[in-house]
Each structure stands twice: as C-alpha cells, then as structure tokens.
C-alpha atoms as a PDB file:
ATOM      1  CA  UNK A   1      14.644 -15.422   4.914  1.00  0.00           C
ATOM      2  CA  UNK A   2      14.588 -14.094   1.228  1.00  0.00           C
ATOM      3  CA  UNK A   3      14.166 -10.374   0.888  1.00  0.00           C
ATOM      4  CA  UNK A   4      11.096 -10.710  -1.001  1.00  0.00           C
ATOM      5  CA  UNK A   5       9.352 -12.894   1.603  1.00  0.00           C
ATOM      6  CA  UNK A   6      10.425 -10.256   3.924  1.00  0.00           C
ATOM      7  CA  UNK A   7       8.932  -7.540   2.027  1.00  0.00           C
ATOM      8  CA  UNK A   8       5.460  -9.962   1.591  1.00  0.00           C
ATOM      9  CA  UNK A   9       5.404 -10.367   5.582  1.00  0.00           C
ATOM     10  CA  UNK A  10       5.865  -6.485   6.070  1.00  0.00           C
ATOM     11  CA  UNK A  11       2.361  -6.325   2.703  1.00  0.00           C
ATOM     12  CA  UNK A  12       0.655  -8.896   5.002  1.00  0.00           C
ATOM     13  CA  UNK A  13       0.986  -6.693   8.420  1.00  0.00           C
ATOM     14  CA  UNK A  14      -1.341  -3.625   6.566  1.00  0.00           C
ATOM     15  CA  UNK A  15      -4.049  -3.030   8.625  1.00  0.00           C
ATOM     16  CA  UNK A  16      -6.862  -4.239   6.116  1.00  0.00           C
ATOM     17  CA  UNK A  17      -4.745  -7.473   5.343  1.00  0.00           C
ATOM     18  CA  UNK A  18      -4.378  -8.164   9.005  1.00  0.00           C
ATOM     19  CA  UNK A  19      -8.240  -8.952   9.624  1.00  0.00           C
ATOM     20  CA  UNK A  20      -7.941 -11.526   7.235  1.00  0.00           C
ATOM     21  CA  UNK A  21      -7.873 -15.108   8.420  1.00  0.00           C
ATOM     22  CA  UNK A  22      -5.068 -17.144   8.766  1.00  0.00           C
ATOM     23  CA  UNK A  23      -6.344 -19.404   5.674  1.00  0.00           C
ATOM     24  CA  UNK A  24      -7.163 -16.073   3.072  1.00  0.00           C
ATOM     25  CA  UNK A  25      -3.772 -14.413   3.544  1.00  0.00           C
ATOM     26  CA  UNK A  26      -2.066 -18.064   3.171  1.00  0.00           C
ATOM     27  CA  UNK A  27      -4.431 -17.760  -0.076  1.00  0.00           C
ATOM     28  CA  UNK A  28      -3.235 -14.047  -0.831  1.00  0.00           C
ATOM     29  CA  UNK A  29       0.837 -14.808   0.066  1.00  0.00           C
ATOM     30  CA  UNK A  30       1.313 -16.505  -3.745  1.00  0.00           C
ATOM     31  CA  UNK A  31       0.197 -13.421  -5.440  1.00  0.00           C
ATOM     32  CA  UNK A  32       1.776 -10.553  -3.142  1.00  0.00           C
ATOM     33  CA  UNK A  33       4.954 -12.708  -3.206  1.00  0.00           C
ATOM     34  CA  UNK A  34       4.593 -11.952  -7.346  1.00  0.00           C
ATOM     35  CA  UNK A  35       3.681  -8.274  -7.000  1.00  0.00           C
ATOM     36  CA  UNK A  36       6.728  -8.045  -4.520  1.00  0.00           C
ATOM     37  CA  UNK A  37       9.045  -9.682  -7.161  1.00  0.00           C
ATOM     38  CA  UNK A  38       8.055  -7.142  -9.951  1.00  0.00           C
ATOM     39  CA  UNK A  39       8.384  -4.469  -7.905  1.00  0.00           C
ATOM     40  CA  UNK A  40      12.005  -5.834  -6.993  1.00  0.00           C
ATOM     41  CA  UNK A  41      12.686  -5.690 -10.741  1.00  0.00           C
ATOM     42  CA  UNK A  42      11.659  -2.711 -11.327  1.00  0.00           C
ATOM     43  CA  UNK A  43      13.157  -0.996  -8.337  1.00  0.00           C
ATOM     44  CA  UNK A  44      16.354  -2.769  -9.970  1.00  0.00           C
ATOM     45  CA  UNK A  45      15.947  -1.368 -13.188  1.00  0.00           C
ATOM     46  CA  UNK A  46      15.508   1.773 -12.337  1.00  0.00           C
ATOM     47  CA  UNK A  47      18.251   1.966  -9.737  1.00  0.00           C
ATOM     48  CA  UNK A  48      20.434   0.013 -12.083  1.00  0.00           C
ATOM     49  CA  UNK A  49      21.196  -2.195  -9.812  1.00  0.00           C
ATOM     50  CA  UNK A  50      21.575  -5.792  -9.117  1.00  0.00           C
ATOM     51  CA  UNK A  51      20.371  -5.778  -5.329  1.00  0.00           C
ATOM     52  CA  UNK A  52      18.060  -4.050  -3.680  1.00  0.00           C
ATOM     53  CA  UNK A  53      19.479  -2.631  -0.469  1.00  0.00           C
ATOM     54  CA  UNK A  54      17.571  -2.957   2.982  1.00  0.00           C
ATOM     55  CA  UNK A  55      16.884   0.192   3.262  1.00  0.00           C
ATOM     56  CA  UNK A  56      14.880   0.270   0.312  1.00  0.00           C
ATOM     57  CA  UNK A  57      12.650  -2.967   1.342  1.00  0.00           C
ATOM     58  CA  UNK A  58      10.003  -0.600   3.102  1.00  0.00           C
ATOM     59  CA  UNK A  59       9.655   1.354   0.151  1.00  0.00           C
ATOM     60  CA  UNK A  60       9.537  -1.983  -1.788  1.00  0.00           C
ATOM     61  CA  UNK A  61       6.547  -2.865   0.719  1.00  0.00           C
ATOM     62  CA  UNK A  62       4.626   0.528   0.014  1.00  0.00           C
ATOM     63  CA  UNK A  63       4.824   0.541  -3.595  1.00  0.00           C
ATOM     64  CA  UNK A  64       3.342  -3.378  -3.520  1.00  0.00           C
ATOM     65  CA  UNK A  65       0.793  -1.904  -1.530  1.00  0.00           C
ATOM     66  CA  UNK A  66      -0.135   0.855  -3.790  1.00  0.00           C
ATOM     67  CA  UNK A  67      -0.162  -2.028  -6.880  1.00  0.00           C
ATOM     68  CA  UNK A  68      -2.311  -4.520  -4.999  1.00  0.00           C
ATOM     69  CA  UNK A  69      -4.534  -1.657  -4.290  1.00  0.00           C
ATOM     70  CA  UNK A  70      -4.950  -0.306  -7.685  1.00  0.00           C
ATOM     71  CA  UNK A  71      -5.603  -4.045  -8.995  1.00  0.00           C
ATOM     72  CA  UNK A  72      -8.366  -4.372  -6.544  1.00  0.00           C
ATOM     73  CA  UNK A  73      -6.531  -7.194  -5.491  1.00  0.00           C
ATOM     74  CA  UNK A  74      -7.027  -5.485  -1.617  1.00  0.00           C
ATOM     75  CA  UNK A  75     -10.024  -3.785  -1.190  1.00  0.00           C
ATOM     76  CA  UNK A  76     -10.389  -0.030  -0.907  1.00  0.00           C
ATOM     77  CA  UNK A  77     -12.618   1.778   1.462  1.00  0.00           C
ATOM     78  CA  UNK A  78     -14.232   4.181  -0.985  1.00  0.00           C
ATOM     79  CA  UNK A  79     -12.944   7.782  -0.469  1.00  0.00           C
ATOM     80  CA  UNK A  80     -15.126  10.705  -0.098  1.00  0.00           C
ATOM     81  CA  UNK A  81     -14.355  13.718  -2.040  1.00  0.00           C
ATOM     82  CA  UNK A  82     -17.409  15.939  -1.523  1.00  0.00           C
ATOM     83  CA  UNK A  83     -20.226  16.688   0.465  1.00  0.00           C
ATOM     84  CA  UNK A  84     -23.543  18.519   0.218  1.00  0.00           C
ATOM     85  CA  UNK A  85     -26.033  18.895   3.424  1.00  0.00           C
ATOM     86  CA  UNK A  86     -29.323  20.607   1.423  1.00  0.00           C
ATOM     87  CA  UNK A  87     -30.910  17.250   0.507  1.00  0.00           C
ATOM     88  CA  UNK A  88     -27.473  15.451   1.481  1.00  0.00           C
ATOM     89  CA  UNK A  89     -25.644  14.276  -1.094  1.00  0.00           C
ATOM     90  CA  UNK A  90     -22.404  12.512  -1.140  1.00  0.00           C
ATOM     91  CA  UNK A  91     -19.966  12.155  -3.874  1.00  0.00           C
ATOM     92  CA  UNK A  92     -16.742   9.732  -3.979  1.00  0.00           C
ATOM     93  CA  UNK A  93     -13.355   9.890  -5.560  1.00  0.00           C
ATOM     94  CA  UNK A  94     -13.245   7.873  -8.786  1.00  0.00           C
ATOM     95  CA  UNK A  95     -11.071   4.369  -7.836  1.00  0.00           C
ATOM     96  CA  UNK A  96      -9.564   4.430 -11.665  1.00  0.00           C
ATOM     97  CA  UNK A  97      -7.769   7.705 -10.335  1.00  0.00           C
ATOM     98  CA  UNK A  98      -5.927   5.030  -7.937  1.00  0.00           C
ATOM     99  CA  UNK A  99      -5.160   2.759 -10.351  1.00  0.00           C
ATOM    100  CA  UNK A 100      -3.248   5.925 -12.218  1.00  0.00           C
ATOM    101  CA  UNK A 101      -1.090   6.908  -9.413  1.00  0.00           C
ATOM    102  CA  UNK A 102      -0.227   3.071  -8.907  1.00  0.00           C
ATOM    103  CA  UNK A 103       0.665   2.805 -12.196  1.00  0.00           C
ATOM    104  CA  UNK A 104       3.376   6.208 -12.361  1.00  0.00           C
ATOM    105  CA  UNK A 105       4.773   5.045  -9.233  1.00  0.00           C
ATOM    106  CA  UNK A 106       8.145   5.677  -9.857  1.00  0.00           C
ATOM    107  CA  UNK A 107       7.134   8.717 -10.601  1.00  0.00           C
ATOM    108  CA  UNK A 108       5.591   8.624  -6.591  1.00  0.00           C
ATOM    109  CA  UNK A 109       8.729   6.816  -5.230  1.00  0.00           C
ATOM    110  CA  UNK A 110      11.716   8.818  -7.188  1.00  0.00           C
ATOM    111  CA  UNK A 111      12.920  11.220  -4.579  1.00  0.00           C
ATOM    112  CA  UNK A 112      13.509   7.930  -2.146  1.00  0.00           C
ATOM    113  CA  UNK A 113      14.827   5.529  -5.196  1.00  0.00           C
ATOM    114  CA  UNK A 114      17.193   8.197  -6.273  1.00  0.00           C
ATOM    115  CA  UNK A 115      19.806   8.009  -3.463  1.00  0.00           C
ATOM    116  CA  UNK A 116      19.973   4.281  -4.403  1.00  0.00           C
ATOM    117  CA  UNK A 117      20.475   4.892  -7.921  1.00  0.00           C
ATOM    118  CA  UNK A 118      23.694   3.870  -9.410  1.00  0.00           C
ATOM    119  CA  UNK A 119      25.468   5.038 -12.766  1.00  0.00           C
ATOM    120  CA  UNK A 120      25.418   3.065 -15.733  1.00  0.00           C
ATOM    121  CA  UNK A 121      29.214   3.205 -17.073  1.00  0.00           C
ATOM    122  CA  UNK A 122      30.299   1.660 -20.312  1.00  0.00           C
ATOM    123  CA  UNK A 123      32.218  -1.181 -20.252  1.00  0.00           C
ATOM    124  CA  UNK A 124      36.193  -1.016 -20.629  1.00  0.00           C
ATOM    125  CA  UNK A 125      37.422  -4.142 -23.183  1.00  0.00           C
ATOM    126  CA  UNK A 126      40.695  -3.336 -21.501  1.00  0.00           C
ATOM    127  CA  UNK A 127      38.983  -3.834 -18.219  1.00  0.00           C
ATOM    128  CA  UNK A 128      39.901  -7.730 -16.207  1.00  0.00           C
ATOM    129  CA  UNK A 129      36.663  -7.802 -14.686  1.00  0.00           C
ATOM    130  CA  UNK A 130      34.370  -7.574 -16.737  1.00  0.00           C
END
C-alpha cells in the first residue's frame, strides 16, 4: 500500500469521519488522499527530504486532520469558550481562529519534524554521485 493511502486510512479512522457511511467517506477518500499528498510535500520540504519516514506518517495524519478541519472540509463541533449563568449566556470560540493554527502548522508540528530534518549540503563538482 502507498504511504499516502496509508496515511488517508489512518484520516478516515477519526472519530467524526468514522460515522460516516461507507458511500460519503468513498466520496471524501479523493480529497483527503490530496490534502495527504500536500502535506507529504511539505513535510518534505521542510525536512529536506525525499521520503517521508514511517515514523512521521502519524504526524502526517494529524496535520491532514488539522487542514481538513480548518477548510471545513470535516465538520467542527463548535467550541465553547465562555459561560454566563445570570440570564445564561453562552459564547463560542471563533472557527477562523482554527483555520489560523491550521495554516502555521509547521509552526505546531516543528519540535516532532525536527528530528527528521536533514541538512542541505552544497553540492561537490568533484563529487561521482551527484
């Protein structure tokens, strides 16, 4: 199995993707199988690397997660971020502030990426193999 289908099965097991039907997530797989593939790249890029190890495919998994939720592609149970009991009133968190930390996830993921992350060396014209 490719590594990104892997990492779209592991996206389709979240618990609000897993009461979908049978026929929605087959609808759904298309599209997380293209979020999975960007974050691939960009895990790549920042790693400088040309694989992403296994290790890493869980984190893969959790940053897809984070995208599909800031997209709105997955629907998010709205979070509360205050409440008042004279005359109840509730107040929820803004969703655009999820779409923010989606979008500096590396930011989010860095401490885990890091120990992947390999250095970027010139290249020798001396040098056979390159």
């Amino acid at each position: 199995m490719e590594q990104a289908e892997r990492i779209t099965a592991q996206v389709l097991e979240h618990p609000k993707l897993r009461k979908l039907s049978n026929e929605e997530k087959d609808d759904l797989k298309p599209l997380i199988l293209r979020y999975v593939r960007r974050v691939l790249l960009q895990i790549k890029a920042h790693c400088n690397r040309n694989d992403v190890p296994e290790a890493l495919e869980e984190v893969a998994a959790e940053i897809t997660e984070d995208l599909l939720f800031s997209d709105r592609i997955i629907a998010e149970d709205k979070e509360v971020s205050s409440v008042s009991r004279g005359d109840t009133s509730i107040t929820y968190r803004n969703p655009d502030s999820a779409y923010q930390k989606a979008n500096d996830f590396m930011k989010n993921y860095e401490c885990q990426l890091v120990h992947f992350k390999r250095m970027k060396l010139p290249i020798d014209p001396k040098d056979e193999r390159s």
